[in-house]
Protein backbone atom coordinates (compact mmCIF):
# COMPACT_ATOMS: atom_id res chain seq x y z
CA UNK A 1 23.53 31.20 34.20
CA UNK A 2 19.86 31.13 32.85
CA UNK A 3 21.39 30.36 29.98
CA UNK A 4 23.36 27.20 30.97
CA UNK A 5 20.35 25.92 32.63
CA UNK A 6 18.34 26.23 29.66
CA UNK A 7 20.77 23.87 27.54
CA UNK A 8 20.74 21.85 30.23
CA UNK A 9 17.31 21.44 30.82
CA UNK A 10 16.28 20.91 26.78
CA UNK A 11 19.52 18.34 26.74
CA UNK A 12 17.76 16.08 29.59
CA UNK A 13 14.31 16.28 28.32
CA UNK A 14 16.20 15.25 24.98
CA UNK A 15 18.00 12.66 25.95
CA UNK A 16 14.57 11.25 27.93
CA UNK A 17 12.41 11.69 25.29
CA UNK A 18 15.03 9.83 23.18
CA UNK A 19 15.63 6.67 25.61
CA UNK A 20 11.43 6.48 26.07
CA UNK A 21 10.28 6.67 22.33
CA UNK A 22 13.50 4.03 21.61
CA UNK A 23 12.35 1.54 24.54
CA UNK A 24 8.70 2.04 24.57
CA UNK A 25 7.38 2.54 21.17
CA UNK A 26 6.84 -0.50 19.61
CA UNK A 27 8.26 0.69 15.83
CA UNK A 28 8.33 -2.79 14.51
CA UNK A 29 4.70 -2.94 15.08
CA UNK A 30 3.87 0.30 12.94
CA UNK A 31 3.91 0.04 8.98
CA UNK A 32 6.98 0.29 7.36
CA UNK A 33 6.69 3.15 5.94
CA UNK A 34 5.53 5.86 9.27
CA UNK A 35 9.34 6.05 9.95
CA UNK A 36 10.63 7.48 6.77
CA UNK A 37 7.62 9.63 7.07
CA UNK A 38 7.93 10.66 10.33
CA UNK A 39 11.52 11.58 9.79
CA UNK A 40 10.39 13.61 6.70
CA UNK A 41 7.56 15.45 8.24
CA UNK A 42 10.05 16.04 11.38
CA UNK A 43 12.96 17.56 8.69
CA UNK A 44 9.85 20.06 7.43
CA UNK A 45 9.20 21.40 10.06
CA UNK A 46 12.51 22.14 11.18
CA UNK A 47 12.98 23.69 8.26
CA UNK A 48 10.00 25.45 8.50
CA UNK A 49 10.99 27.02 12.31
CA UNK A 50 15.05 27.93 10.81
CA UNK A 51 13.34 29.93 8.19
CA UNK A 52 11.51 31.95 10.65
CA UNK A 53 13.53 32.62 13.87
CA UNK A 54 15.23 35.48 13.88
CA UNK A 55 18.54 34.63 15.47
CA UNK A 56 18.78 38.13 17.34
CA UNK A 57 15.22 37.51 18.47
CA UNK A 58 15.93 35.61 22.52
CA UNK A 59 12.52 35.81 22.94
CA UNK A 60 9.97 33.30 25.22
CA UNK A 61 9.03 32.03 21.36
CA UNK A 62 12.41 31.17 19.89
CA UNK A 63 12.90 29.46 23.24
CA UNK A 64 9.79 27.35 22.99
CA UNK A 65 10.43 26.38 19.39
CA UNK A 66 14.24 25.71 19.86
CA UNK A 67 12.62 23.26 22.71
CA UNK A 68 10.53 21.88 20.09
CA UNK A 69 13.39 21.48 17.52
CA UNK A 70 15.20 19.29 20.16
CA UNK A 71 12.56 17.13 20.59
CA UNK A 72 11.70 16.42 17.13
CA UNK A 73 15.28 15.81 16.92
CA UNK A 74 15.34 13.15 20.22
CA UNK A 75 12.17 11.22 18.10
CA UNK A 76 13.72 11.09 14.89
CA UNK A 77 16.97 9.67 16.63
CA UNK A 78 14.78 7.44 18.42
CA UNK A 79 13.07 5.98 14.76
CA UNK A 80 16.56 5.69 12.89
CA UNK A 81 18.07 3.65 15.86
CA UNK A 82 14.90 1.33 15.57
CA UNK A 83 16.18 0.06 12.34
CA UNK A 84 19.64 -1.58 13.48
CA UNK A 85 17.90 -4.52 14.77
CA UNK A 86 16.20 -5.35 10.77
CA UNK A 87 19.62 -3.71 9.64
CA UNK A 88 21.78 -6.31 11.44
CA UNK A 89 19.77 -8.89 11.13
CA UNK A 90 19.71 -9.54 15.16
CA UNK A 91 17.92 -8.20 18.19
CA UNK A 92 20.28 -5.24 19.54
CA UNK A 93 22.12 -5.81 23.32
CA UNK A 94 24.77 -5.43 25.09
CA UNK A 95 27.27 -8.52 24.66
CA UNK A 96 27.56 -10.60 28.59
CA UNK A 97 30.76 -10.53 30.59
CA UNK A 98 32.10 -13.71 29.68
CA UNK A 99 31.73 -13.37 25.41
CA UNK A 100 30.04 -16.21 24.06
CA UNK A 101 28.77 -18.25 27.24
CA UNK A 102 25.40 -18.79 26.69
CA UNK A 103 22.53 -20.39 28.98
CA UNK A 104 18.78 -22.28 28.87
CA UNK A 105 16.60 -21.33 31.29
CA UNK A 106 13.09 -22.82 31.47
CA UNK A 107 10.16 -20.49 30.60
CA UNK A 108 7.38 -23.13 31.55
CA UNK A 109 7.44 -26.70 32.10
CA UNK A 110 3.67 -28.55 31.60
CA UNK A 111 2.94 -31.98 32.11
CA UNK A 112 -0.90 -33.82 31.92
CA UNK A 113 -1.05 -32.29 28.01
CA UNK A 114 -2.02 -34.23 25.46
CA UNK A 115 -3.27 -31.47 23.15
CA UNK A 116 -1.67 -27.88 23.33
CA UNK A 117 -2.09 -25.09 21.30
CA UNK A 118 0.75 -22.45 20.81
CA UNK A 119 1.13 -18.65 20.15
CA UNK A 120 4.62 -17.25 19.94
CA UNK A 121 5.65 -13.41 19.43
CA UNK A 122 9.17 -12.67 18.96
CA UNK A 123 11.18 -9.21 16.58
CA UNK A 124 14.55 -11.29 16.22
CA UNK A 125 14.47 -14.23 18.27
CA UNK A 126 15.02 -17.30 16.55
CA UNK A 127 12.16 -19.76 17.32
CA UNK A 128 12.66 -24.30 17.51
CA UNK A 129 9.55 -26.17 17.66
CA UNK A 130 10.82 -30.33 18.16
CA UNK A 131 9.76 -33.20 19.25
CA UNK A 132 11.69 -34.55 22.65
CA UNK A 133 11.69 -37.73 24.71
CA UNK A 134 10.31 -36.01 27.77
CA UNK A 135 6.67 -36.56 28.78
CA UNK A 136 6.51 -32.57 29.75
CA UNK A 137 6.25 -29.83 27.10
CA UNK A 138 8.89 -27.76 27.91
CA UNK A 139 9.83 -23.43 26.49
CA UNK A 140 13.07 -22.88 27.03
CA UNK A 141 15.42 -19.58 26.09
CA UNK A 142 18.83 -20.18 25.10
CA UNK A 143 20.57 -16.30 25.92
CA UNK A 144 23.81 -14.84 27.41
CA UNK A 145 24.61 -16.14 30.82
CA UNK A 146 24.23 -12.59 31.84
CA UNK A 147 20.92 -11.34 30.47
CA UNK A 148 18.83 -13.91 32.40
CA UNK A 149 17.85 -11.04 34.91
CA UNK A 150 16.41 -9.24 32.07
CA UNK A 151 15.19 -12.10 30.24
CA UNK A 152 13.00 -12.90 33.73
CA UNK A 153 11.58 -8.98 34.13
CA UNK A 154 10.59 -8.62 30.37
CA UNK A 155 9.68 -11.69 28.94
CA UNK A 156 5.57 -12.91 28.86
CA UNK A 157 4.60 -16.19 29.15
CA UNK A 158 0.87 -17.12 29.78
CA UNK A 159 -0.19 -20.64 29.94
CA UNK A 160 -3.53 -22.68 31.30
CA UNK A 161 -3.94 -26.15 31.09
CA UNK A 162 -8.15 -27.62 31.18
CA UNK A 163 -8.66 -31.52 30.83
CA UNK A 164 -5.79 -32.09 29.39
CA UNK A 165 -5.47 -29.21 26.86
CA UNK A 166 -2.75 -26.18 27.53
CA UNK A 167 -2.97 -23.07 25.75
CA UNK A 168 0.29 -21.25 25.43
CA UNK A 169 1.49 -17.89 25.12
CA UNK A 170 4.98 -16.57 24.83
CA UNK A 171 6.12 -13.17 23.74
CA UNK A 172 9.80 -12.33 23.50
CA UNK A 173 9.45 -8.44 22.09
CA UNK A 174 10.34 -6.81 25.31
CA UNK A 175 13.48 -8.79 25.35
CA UNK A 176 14.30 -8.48 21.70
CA UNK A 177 14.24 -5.08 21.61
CA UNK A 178 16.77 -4.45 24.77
CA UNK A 179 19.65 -2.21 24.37
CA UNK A 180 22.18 -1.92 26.59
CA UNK A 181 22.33 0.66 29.27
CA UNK A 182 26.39 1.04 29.02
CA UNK A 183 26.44 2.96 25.55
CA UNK A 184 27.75 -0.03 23.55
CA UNK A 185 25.41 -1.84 20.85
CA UNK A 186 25.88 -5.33 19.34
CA UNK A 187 24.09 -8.50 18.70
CA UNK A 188 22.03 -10.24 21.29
CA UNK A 189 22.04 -13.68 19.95
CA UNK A 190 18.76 -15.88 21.64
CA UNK A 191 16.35 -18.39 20.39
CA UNK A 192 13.31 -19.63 21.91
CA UNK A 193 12.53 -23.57 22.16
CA UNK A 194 9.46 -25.48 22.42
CA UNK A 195 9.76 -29.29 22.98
CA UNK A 196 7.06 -31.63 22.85
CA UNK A 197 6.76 -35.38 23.51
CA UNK A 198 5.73 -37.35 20.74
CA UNK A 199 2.43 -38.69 21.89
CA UNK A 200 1.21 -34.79 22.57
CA UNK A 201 -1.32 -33.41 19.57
CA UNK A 202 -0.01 -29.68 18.43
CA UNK A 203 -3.65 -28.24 17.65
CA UNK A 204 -2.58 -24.89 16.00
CA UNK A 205 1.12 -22.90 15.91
CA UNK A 206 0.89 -19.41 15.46
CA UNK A 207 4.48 -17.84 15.16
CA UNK A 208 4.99 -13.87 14.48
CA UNK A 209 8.33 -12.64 14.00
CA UNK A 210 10.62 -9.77 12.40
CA UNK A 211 13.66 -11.28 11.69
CA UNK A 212 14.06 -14.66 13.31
CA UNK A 213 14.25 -17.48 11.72
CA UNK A 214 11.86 -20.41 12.42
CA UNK A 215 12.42 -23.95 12.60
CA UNK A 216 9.63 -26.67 12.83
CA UNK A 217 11.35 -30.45 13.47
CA UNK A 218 9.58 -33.22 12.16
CA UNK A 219 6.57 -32.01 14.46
CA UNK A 220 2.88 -33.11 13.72
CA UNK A 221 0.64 -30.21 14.01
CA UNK A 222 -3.03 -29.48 12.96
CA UNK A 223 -2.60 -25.81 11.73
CA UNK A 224 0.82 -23.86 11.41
CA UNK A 225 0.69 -20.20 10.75
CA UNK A 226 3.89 -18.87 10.40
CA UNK A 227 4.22 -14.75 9.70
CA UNK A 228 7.60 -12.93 8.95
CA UNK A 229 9.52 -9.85 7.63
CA UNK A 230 13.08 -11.32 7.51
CA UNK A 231 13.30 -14.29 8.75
CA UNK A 232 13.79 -17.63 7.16
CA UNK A 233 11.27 -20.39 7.82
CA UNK A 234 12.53 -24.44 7.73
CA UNK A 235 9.07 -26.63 8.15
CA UNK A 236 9.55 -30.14 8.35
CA UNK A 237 6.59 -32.56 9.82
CA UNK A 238 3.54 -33.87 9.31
CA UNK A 239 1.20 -30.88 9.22
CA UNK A 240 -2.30 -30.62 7.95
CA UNK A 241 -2.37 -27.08 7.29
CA UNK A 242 0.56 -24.63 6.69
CA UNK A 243 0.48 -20.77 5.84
CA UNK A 244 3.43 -19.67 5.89
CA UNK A 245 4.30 -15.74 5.55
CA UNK A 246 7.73 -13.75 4.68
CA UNK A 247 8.64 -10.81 3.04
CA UNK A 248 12.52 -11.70 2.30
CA UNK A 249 13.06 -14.72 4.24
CA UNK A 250 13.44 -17.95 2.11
CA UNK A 251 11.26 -20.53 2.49
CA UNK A 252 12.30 -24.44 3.32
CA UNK A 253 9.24 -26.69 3.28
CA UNK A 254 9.24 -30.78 3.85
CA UNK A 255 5.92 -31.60 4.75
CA UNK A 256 2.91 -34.16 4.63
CA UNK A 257 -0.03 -31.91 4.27
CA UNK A 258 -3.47 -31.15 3.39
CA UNK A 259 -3.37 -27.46 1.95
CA UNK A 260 -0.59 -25.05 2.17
CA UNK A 261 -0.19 -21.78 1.47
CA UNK A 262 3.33 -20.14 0.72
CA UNK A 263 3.82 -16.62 -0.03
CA UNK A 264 7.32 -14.37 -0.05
CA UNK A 265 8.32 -11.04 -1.78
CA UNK A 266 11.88 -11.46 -2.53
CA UNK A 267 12.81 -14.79 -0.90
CA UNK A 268 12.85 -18.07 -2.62
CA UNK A 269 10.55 -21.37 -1.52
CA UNK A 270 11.95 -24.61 -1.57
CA UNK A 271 8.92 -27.13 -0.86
CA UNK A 272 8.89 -31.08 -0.96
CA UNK A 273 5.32 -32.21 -0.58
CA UNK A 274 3.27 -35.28 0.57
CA UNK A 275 -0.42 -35.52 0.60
CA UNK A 276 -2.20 -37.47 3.65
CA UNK A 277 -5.62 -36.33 1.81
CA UNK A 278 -6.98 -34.44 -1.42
CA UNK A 279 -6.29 -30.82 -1.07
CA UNK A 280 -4.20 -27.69 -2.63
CA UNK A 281 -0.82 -26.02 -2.99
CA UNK A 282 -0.64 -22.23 -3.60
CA UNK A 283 2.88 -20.56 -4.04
CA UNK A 284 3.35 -16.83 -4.56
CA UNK A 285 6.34 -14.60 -4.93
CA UNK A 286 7.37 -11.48 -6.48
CA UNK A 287 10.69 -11.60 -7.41
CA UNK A 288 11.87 -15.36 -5.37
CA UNK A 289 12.28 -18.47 -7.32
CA UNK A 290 10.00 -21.19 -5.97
CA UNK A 291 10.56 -24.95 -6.49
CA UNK A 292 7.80 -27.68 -5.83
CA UNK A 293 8.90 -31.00 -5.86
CA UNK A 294 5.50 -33.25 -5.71
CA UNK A 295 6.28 -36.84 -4.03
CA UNK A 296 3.95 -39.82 -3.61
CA UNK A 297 2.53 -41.90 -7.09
CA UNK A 298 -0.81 -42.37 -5.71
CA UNK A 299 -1.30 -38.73 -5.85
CA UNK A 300 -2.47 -36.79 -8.50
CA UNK A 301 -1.78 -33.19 -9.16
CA UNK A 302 -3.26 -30.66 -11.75
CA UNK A 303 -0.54 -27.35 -12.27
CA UNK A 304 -1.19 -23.63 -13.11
CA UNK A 305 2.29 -22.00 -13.09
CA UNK A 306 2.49 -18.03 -14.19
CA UNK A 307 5.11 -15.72 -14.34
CA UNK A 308 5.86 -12.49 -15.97
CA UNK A 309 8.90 -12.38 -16.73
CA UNK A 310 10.43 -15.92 -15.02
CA UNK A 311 10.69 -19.10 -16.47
CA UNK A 312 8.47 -22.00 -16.01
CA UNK A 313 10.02 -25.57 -15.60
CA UNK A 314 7.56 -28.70 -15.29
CA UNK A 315 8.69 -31.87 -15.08
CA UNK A 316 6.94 -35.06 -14.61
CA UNK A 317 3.34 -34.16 -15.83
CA UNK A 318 1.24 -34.27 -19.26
CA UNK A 319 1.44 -30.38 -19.72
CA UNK A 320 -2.07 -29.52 -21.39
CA UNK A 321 -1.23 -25.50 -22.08
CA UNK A 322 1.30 -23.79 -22.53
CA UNK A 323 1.20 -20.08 -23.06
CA UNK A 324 4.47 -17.66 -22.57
CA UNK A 325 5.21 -18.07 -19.36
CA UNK A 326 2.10 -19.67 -18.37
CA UNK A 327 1.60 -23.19 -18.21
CA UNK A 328 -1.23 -25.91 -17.22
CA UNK A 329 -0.20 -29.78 -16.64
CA UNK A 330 -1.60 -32.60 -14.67
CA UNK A 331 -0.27 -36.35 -13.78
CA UNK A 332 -0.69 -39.13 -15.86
CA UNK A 333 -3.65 -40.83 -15.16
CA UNK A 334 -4.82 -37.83 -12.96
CA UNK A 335 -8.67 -38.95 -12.80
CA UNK A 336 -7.45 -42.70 -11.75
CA UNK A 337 -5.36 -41.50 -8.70
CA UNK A 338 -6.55 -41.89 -5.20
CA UNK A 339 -5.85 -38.51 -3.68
CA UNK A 340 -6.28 -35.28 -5.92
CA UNK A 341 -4.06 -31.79 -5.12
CA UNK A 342 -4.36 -28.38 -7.42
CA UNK A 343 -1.42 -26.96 -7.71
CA UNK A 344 -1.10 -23.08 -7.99
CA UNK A 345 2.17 -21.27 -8.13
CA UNK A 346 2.92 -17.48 -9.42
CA UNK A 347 5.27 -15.04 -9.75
CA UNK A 348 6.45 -11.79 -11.68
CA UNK A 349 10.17 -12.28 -11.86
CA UNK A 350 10.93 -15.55 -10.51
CA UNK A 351 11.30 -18.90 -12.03
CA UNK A 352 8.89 -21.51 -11.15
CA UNK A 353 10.40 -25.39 -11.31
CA UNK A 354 8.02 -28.26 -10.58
CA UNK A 355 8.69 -31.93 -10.64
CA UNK A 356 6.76 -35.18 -9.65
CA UNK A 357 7.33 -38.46 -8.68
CA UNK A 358 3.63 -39.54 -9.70
């Protein structure tokens, strides 16, 4: 009997341990690389405690390290099923009665703004940033009809609103992360929208995410800041300043600008860029291809394209070097144009392909 309720007891502090590390540690927040470490530093010493117990030996101490076995065991379980979310490409649920019926619900509803500045946190929730005809800025979610209990208990919104200017905060991570409590995982499709009436000034955007993808639509903002793992990033509007942040996620850029700053590892960058004053394009990838296409003939631009081992394609410009794989070019006329961009775009393996209109 003692030892029945010994298995029983190290199987429920298991299985807790398990469900609380999986729920309430935030992996996505730690480095990449503390998982595959953990799990390898929880594999040593396991191996460590099988080479010394004596399987004869019922002892107090092979009891206490058999305990400890089991929950090294519940953490590591915890850390591998922390990666479907990134492996699947979507936050991790459990699917609604009803399949694929889906529901808004309003997160906060603002009127009196006419200048707003946003902050958005989300792992795999896609995120919609649009202009609407309302005079209200609106957050909505758009989830399964039968989440929206859960979407109300663990989502954060924080919002104040001071002569006229709101500041907003919305963080979707506690939803994101939700698995279901009926054994059965699978894809918890949501996306959070922000709509704003056209006459309302977007100070600054900050959007973090792991693996949604971000749209901005033909939105005027002041500053955009735009961070992802995953994710892929469509930017469309008139926006003075744009960083915009992705490991693998490809980037899709139509903007009027001032300076912008573009960086992936792996994914590709699409841009199409118009100048509203003098100012600077940097592009950097490791292996992604990245294409600039430079619009507006009263602009002038002055190119610096590297790459290792890419190739460079210019088109449009007086190219003034060219080294390898590394060339320097500027528009005709350069020093008679009204506005004046630089130009800087790098990689190691990608190509590089920029054209003008100028």
């Amino acid at each position: 009997m003692k030892k029945q309720l010994l298995d029983l007891g190290k199987a429920l502090l298991s299985l807790g341990i398990f469900l609380y590390a999986l729920f309430e540690i935030h992996w996505h927040q730690l480095p990449e690389i503390m998982r595959p470490v953990s799990l390898i530093v929880a594999g040593l010493i396991i191996l460590v405690i099988g080479l010394f117990m004596r399987e004869k030996d019922l002892g107090k101490r092979t009891e206490v390290l058999r305990l400890l076995v089991a929950v090294l065991i519940a953490l590591s379980l915890a850390a591998i099923f922390s990666y479907v979310p990134s492996l699947v490409g979507r936050p991790v649920g459990l699917y609604p009665m009803g399949g694929n019926s889906y529901t808004n619900i309003t997160l906060a509803e603002v009127e009196g703004a006419t200048k707003a500045s946003f902050s958005v946190r989300t792992i795999s929730s896609d995120v919609v940033v649009r202009e609407w005809s309302g005079q209200s800025i609106k957050v909505v979610f758009n989830i399964p009809k039968g989440s929206v209990e859960l979407v109300k208990r663990k989502i954060e919104v924080e919002k104040s609103l001071s002569d006229g200017v709101l500041d907003l905060e919305v963080d979707t991570s506690e939803v994101d992360k939700y698995r279901s409590g009926w054994f059965f995982l699978g894809p918890f499709p949501s996306y959070l929208e922000i709509q704003v009436p056209a006459n309302a000034n977007i100070s600054s955007l900050e959007i973090e995410t792991v693996s949604g993808d971000v749209s901005i639509e033909e939105a005027s903002i002041g500053r955009l800041s735009i961070l992802s793992t995953s994710g892929d990033m469509q930017i469309d509007g008139n926006i003075k300043r744009v960083e915009a942040v992705s490991t693998s996620g490809d980037l899709y850029v139509e903007v009027s600008t001032v300076q912008i700053n573009m960086r992936t590892v792996s994914g590709d960058i699409e841009s199409s860029l118009r100048f509203i004053n003098s100012g600077s394009v940097v592009a950097s990838s490791t292996s992604g291809d990245i294409e600039a296409n430079l619009e507006d003939t009263k602009t002038g631009y002055k190119v610096r394209a590297r790459t290792i081992s890419g190739k460079v394609d210019v088109h449009g410009l007086d190219i003034t070097t060219f080294q390898d794989n590394y060339i320097e070019a500027r528009s005709k006329e350069f020093d008679s144009k009204e506005l004046k961009v630089s130009v800087d775009i790098e990689t190691v393996s990608g190509n590089i392909k920029v054209r003008t209109s100028g």
